[in-house]
Protein backbone atom coordinates (compact mmCIF):
# COMPACT_ATOMS: atom_id res chain seq x y z
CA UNK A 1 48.29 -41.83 34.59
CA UNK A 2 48.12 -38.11 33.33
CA UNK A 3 49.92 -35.78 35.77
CA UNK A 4 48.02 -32.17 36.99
CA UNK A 5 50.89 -30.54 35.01
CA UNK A 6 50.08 -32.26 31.97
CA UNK A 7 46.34 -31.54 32.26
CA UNK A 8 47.16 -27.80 32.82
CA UNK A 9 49.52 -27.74 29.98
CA UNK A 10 47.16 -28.98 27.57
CA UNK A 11 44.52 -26.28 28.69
CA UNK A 12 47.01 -23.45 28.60
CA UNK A 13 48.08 -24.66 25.18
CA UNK A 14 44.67 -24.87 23.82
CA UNK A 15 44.39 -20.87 25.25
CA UNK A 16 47.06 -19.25 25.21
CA UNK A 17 48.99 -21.46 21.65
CA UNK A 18 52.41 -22.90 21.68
CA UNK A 19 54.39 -20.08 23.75
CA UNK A 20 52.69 -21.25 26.98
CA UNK A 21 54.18 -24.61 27.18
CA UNK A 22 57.45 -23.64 25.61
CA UNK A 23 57.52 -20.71 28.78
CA UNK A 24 56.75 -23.38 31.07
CA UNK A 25 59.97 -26.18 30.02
CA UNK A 26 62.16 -23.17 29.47
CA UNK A 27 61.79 -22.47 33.14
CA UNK A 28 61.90 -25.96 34.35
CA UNK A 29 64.53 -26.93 32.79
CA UNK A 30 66.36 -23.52 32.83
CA UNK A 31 67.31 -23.73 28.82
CA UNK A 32 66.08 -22.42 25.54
CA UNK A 33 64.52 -25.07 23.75
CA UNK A 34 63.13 -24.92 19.99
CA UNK A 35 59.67 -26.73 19.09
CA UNK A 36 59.47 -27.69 15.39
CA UNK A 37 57.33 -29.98 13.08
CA UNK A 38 58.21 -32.93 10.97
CA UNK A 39 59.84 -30.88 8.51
CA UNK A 40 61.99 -28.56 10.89
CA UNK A 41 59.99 -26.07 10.29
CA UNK A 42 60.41 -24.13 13.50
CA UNK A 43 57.15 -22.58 15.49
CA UNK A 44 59.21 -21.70 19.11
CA UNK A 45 60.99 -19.35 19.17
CA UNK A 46 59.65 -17.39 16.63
CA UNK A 47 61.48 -15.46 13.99
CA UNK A 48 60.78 -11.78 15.36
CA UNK A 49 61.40 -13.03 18.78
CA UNK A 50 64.59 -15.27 19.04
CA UNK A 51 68.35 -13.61 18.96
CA UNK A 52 69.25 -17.68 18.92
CA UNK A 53 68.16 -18.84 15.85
CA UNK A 54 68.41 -16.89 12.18
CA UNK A 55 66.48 -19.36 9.89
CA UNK A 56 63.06 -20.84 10.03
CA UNK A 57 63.91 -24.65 9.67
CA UNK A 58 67.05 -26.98 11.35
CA UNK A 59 67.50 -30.61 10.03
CA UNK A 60 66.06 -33.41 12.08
CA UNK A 61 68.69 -36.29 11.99
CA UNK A 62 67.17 -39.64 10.40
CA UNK A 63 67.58 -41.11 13.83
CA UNK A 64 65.75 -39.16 15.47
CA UNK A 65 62.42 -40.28 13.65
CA UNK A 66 63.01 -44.01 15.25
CA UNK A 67 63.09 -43.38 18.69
CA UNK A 68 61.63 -41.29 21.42
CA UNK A 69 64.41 -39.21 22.01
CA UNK A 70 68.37 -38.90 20.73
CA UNK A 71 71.18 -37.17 22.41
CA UNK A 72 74.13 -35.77 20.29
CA UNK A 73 76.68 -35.88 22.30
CA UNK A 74 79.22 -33.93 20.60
CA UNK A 75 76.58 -31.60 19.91
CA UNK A 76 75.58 -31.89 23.25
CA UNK A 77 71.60 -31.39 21.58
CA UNK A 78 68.85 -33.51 22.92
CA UNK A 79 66.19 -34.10 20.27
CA UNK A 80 62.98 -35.55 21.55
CA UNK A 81 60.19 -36.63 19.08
CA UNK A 82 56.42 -37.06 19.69
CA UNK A 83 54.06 -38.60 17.33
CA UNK A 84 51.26 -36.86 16.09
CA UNK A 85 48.63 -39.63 14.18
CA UNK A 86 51.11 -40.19 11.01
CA UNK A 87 53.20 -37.21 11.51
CA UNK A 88 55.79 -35.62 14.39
CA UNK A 89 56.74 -33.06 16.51
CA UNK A 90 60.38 -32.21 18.03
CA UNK A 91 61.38 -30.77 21.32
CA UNK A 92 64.83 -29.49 20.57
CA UNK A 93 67.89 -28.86 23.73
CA UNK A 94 70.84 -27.23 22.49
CA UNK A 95 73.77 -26.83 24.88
CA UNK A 96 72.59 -29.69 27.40
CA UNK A 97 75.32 -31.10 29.31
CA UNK A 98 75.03 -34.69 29.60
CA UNK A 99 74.21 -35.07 33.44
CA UNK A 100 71.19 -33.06 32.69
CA UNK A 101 69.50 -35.12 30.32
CA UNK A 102 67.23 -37.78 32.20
CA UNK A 103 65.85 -35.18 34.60
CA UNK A 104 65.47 -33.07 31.38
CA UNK A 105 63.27 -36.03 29.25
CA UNK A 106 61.35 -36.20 32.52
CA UNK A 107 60.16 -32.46 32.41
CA UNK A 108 59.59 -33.08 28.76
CA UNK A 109 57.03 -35.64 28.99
CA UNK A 110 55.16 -33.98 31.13
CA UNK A 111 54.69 -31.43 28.32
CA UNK A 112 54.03 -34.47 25.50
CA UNK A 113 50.34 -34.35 25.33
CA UNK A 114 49.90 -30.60 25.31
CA UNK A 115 52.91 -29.88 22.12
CA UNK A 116 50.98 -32.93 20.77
CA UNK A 117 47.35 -31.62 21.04
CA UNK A 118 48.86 -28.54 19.72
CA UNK A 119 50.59 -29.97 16.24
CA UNK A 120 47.36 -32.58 15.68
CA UNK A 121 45.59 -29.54 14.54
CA UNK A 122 48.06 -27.92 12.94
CA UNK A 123 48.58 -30.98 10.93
CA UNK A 124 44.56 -31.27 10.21
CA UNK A 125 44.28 -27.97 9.61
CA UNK A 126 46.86 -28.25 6.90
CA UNK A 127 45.33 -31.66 5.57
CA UNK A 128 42.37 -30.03 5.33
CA UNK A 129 43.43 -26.77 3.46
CA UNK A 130 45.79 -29.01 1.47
CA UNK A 131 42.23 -31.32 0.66
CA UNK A 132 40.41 -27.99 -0.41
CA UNK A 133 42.68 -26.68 -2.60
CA UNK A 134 43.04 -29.91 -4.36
CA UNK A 135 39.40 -30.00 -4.88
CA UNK A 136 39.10 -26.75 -5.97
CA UNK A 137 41.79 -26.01 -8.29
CA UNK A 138 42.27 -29.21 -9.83
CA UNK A 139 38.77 -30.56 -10.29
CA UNK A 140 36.65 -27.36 -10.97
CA UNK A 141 38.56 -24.15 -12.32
CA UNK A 142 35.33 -22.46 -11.92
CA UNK A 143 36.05 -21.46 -8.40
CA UNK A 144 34.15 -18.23 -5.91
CA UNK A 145 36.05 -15.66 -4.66
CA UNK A 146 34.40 -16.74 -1.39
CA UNK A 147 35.29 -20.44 -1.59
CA UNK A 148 39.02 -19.20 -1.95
CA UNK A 149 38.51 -16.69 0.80
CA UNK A 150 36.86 -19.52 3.75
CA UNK A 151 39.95 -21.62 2.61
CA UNK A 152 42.32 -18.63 3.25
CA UNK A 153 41.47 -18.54 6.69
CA UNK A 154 42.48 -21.73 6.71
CA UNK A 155 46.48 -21.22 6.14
CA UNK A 156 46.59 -18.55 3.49
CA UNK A 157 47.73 -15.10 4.26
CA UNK A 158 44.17 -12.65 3.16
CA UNK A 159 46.79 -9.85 3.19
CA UNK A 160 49.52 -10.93 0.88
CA UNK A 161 49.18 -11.76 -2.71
CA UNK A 162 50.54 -14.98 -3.92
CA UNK A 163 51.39 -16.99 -7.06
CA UNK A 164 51.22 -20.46 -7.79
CA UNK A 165 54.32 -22.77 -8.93
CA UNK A 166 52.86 -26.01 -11.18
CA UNK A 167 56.00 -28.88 -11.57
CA UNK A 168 54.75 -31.72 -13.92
CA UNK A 169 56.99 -34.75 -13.99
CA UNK A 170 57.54 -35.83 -17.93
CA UNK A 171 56.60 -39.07 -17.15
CA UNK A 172 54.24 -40.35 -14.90
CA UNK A 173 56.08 -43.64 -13.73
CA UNK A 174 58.81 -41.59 -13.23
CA UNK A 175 58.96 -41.92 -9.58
CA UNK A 176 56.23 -44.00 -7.07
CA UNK A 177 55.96 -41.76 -4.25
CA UNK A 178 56.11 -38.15 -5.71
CA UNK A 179 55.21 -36.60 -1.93
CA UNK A 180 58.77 -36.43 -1.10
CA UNK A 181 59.53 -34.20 -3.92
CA UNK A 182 56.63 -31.93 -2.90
CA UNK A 183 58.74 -31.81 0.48
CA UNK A 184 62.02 -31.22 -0.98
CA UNK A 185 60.53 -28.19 -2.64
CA UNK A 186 59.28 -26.20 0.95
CA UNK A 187 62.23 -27.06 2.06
CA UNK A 188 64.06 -25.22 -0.95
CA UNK A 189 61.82 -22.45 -0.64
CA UNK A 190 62.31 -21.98 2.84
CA UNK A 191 65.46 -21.47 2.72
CA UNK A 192 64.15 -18.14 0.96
CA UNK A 193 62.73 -17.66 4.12
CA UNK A 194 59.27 -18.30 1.85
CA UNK A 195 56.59 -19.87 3.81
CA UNK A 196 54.61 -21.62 1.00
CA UNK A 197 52.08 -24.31 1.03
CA UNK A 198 52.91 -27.61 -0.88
CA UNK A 199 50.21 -29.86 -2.87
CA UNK A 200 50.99 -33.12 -4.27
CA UNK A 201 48.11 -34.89 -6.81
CA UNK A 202 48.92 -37.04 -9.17
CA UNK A 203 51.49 -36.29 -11.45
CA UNK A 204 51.95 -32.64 -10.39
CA UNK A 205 53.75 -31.02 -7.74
CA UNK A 206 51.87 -27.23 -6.63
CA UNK A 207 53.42 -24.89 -4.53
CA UNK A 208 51.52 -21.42 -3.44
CA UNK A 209 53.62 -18.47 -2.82
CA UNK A 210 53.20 -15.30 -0.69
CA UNK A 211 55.00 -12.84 -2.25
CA UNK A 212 56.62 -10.88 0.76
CA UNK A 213 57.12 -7.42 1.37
CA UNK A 214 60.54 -6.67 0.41
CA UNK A 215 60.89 -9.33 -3.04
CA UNK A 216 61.36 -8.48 -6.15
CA UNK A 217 57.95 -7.45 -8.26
CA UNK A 218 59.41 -7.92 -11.18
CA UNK A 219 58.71 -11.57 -12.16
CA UNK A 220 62.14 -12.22 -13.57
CA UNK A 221 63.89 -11.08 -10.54
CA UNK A 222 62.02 -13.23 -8.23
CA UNK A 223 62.36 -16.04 -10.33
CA UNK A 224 66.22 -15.50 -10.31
CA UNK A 225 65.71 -14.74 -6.31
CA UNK A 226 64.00 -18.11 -5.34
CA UNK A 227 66.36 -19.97 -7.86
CA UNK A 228 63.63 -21.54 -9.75
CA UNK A 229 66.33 -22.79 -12.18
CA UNK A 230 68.43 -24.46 -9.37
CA UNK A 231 65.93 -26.01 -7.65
CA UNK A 232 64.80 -27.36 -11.10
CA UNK A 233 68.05 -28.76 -11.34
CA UNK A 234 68.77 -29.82 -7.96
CA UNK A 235 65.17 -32.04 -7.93
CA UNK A 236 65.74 -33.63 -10.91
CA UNK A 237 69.16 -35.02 -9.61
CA UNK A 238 68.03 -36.05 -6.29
CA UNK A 239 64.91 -38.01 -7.53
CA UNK A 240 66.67 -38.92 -10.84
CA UNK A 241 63.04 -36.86 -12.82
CA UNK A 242 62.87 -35.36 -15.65
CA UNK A 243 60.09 -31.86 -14.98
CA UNK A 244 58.73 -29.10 -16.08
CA UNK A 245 57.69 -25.85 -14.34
CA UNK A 246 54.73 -23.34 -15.16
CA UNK A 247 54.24 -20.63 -13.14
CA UNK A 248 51.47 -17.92 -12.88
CA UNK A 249 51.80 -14.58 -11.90
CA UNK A 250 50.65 -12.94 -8.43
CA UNK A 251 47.48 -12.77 -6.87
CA UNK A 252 44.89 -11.93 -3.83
CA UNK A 253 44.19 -15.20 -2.23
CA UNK A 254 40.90 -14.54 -3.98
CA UNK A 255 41.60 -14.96 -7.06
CA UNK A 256 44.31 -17.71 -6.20
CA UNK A 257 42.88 -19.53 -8.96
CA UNK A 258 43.47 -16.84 -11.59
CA UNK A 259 47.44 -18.44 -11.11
CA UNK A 260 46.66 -21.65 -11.25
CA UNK A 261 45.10 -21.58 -14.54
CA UNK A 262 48.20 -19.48 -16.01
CA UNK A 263 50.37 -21.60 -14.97
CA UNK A 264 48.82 -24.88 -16.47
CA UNK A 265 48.65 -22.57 -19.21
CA UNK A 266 52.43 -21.83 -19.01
CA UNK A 267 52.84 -25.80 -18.90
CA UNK A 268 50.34 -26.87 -21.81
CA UNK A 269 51.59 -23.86 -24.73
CA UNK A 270 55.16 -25.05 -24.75
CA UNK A 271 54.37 -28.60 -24.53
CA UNK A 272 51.45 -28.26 -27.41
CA UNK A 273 55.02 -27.04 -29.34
CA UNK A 274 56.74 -30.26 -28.24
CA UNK A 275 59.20 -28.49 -25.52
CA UNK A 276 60.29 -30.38 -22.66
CA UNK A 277 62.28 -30.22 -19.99
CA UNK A 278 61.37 -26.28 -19.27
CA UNK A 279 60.57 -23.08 -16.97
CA UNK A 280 58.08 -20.94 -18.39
CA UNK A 281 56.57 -17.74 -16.38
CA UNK A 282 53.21 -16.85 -17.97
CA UNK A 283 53.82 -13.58 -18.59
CA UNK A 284 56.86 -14.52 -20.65
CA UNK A 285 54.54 -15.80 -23.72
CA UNK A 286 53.94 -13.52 -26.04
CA UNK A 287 50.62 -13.22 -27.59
CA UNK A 288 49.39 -16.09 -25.26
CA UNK A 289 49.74 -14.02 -22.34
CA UNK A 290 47.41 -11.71 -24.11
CA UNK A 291 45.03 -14.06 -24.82
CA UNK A 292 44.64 -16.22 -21.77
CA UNK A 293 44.36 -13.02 -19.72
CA UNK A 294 41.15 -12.27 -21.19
CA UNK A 295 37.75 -14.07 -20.08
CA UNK A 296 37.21 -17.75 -20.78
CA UNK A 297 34.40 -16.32 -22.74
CA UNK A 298 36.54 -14.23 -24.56
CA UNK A 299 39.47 -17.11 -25.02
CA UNK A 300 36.61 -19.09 -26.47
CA UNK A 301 34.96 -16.24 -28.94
CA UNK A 302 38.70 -15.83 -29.90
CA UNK A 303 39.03 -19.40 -31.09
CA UNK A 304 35.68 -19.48 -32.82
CA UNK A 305 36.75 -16.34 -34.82
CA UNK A 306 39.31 -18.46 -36.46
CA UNK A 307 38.07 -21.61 -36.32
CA UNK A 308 34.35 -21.15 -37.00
CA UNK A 309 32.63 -24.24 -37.53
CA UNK A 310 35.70 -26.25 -36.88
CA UNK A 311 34.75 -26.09 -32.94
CA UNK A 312 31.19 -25.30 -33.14
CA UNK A 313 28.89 -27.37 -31.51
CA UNK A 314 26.39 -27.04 -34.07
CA UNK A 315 29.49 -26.98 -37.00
CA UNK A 316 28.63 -28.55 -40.13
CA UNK A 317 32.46 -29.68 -40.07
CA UNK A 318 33.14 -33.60 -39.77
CA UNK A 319 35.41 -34.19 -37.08
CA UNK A 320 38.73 -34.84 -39.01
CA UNK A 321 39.52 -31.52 -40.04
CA UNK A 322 39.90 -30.17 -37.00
CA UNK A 323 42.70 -32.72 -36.29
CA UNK A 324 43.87 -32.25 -40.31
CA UNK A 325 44.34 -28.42 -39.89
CA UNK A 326 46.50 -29.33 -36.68
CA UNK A 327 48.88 -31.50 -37.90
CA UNK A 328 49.11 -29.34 -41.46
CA UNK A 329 49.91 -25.94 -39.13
CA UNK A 330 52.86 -28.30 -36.96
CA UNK A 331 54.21 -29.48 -40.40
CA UNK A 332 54.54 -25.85 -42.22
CA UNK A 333 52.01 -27.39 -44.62
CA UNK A 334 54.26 -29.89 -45.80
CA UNK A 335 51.76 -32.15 -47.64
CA UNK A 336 53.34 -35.59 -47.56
CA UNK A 337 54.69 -35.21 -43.72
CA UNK A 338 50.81 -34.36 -42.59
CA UNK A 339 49.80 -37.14 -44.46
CA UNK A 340 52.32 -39.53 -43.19
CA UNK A 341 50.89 -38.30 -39.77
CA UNK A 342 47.68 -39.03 -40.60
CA UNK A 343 48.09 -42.11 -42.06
CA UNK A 344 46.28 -40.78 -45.16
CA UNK A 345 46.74 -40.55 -49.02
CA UNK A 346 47.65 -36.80 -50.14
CA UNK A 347 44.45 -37.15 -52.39
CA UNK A 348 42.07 -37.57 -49.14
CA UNK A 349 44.37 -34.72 -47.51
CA UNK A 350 43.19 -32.04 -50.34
CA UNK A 351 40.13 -33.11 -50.04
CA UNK A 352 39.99 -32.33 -46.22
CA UNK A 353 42.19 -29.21 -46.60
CA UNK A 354 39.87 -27.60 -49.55
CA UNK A 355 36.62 -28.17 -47.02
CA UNK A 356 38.51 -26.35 -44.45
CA UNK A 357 38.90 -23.58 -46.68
CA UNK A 358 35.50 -22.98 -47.66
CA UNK A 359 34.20 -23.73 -43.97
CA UNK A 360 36.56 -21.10 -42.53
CA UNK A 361 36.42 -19.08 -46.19
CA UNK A 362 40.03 -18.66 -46.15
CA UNK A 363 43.40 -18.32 -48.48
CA UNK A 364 45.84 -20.44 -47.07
CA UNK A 365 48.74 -19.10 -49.30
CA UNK A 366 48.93 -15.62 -46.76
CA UNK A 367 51.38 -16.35 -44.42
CA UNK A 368 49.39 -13.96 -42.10
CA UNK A 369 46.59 -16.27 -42.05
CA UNK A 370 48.50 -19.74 -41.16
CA UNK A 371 49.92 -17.49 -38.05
CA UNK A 372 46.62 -16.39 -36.86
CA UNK A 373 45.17 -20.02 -37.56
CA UNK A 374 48.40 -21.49 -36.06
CA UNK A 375 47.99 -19.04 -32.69
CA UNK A 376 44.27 -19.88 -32.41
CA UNK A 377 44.58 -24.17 -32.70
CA UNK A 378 46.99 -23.93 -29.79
CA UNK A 379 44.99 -21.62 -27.53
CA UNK A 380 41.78 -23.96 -28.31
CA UNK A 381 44.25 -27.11 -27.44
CA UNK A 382 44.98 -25.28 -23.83
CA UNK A 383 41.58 -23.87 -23.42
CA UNK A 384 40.44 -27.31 -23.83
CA UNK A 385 42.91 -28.56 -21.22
CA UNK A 386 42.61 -25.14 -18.84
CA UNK A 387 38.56 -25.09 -19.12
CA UNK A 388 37.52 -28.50 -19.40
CA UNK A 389 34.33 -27.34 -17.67
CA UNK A 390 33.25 -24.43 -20.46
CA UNK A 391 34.16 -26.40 -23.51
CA UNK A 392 34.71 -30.12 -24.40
CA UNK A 393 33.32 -30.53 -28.10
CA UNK A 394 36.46 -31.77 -29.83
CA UNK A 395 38.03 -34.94 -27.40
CA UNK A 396 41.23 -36.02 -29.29
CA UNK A 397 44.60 -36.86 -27.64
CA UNK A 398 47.13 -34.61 -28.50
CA UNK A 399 50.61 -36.28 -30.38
CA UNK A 400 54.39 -35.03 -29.97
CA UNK A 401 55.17 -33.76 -33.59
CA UNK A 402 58.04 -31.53 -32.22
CA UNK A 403 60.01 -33.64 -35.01
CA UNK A 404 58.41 -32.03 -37.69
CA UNK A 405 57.62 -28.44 -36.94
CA UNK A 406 58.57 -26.73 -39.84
CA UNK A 407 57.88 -23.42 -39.29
């Protein structure tokens, strides 16, 4: 049977938030207590209003997920857990002498239901904004500043600009379960005292980050700030992985999607030049940074500027050369390599390479033209991977040739 202090809990929590039936067990049971989520994340006290605590999270002892409620006795901490559908919540009693503690669980569970109504919508709010975002960025790039702005209500600071962090595991067998890792990396970040929200799908790990008042603007700094090479490191040794990271630069919730494309940019370049293993901000590459900040109408009339009727759709080009041209840039023109590649004789590779020239009317023998050529295949390899949506007329599945790159 529900007690009247229950019921009035749960209607003062549903008014008034979380501070209403912390105020109320602080009083009963004449002791601070701290309220956090699954993670540790702390939500009472908060930061601008406790002298106690001085970081955001605690660690929730493994025990403590199996039972009800744990007492530390040489800690003298009382840790009491409610379940919330799949998730938890923890009451937290520092300092609690030992006598105290069944009078202490009692008061407690008369708050249960209330810290539980309370962190059931947190945790389908966060499902829910976590569910969006998925949809959004992942399966169509072409995304409204108003979609992004409803969603921001949701859990995303209108206010703050933010950037978003793209880990892709090498391989995908790597490791079953890859939520875990998406854990271990908000719990990196908030150490940074960085309040980010975490996205697992499929074989990529996506983090958004406010960028706070106070943090370095300067992209290298804040990279070196968060420790985006240690926590690299420190992943891949806890999960035994192998990763990469791209990351895009800042943004109004907005145009949130604006970083996510960069940094699947920042991830496809380097691995279209056979890198693994890597970091790589967006606005550390070069002319592709140029490029990919432009318009995907631009990106594309860029391509087809070089590549003419190799990517038209209406190209009188068969669909080898496109392929031929690729694997002859990655080899520094080495004749017999690209047609080793190919599986080709070097007859029916001058054949191919002499209808490129007079589709794209073009002297190969100027080094400046086998740059620009070069530059161009790999921005229409990551435009086809970045904007699936605008262009798909050349499907082919891209090959490691790291081994051979020449030039």
């Amino acid at each position: 049977m529900i007690s009247k202090d229950a019921y009035m809990l749960v209607d003062g929590v549903l008014d008034n938030g979380l501070s209403f039936v912390a105020s109320y067990l602080e009083n009963k049971i004449n002791n601070p207590i701290i309220i956090t989520d699954d993670h540790g994340q702390i939500y009472h006290p908060t930061i601008s209003h406790s002298k106690q605590i001085d970081k955001r999270s605690i660690q929730i002892p493994t025990i403590v997920f199996r039972k009800e409620h744990y007492y530390d006795s040489k800690n003298a901490t009382l840790y009491y857990c409610i379940r919330c559908n799949k998730s938890y919540a923890f009451i937290i009693v520092e300092n609690l002498p030992e006598q105290l503690l069944c009078q202490t669980i009692a008061v407690i569970k008369e708050a249960k239901l209330a810290v539980k109504c309370y962190f059931t919508k947190i945790y389908e709010c966060k499902h829910d904004l976590k569910e969006k975002l998925t949809n959004l960025l992942f399966f169509n790039s072409d995304i409204s500043s108003q979609d992004l702005l409803v969603i921001g209500d949701g859990g995303l600071d209108k206010n703050k600009l933010h950037l978003v962090l793209l880990q892709e595991f090498e391989q995908y067998e790597q490791l079953s379960d890859k939520q875990p890792v998406c854990s271990y990396a908000i719990e990196c970040l908030r150490k940074r005292k960085m309040e980010c929200v975490g996205i697992q799908w499929n074989n990529y790990v996506l983090v958004i980050l406010p960028i706070e008042k106070g943090l370095p603007q300067i992209w290298r700094e804040l990279l070196g700030y968060l420790d985006i090479a240690g926590y690299k490191d420190s992943v891949e040794k806890k999960f035994d992985i192998v990763t990469s990271l791209g990351i895009g630069r800042s943004y109004p919730v907005a145009e949130l999607n604006s970083s996510f494309n960069e940094a699947r940019v920042a991830l496809t370049i380097p691995r279209l030049m056979g890198k693994k293993s890597f970091i790589q901000h967006f606005s550390d590459m070069g002319i592709y940074s140029f490029v990919f900040s432009q318009s995907p109408e631009n990106i594309k009339a860029y391509c087809q500027k070089y590549l003419g009727q190799l990517i038209g759709e209406n190209g009188d080009a068969d669909s080898t050369l496109l392929p031929t041209l690729r694997t002859l840039l990655d080899t520094g023109f080495s004749m017999k390599t690209t047609a080793e590649i190919l599986h080709i004789h070097v007859n029916t590779l001058y054949y191919r390479i002499n209808k490129i020239k007079q589709l794209l009317n073009i002297d190969f023998s100027r080094m400046d033209n086998q740059v620009e050529l070069y530059i161009a295949i790999k921005v229409w390899d990551a435009f086809n991977d970045v904007f699936p949506y605008i262009v798909a007329t050349e499907t082919y599945k891209t090959e490691d040739y790291s081994s051979n790159l020449y030039w």
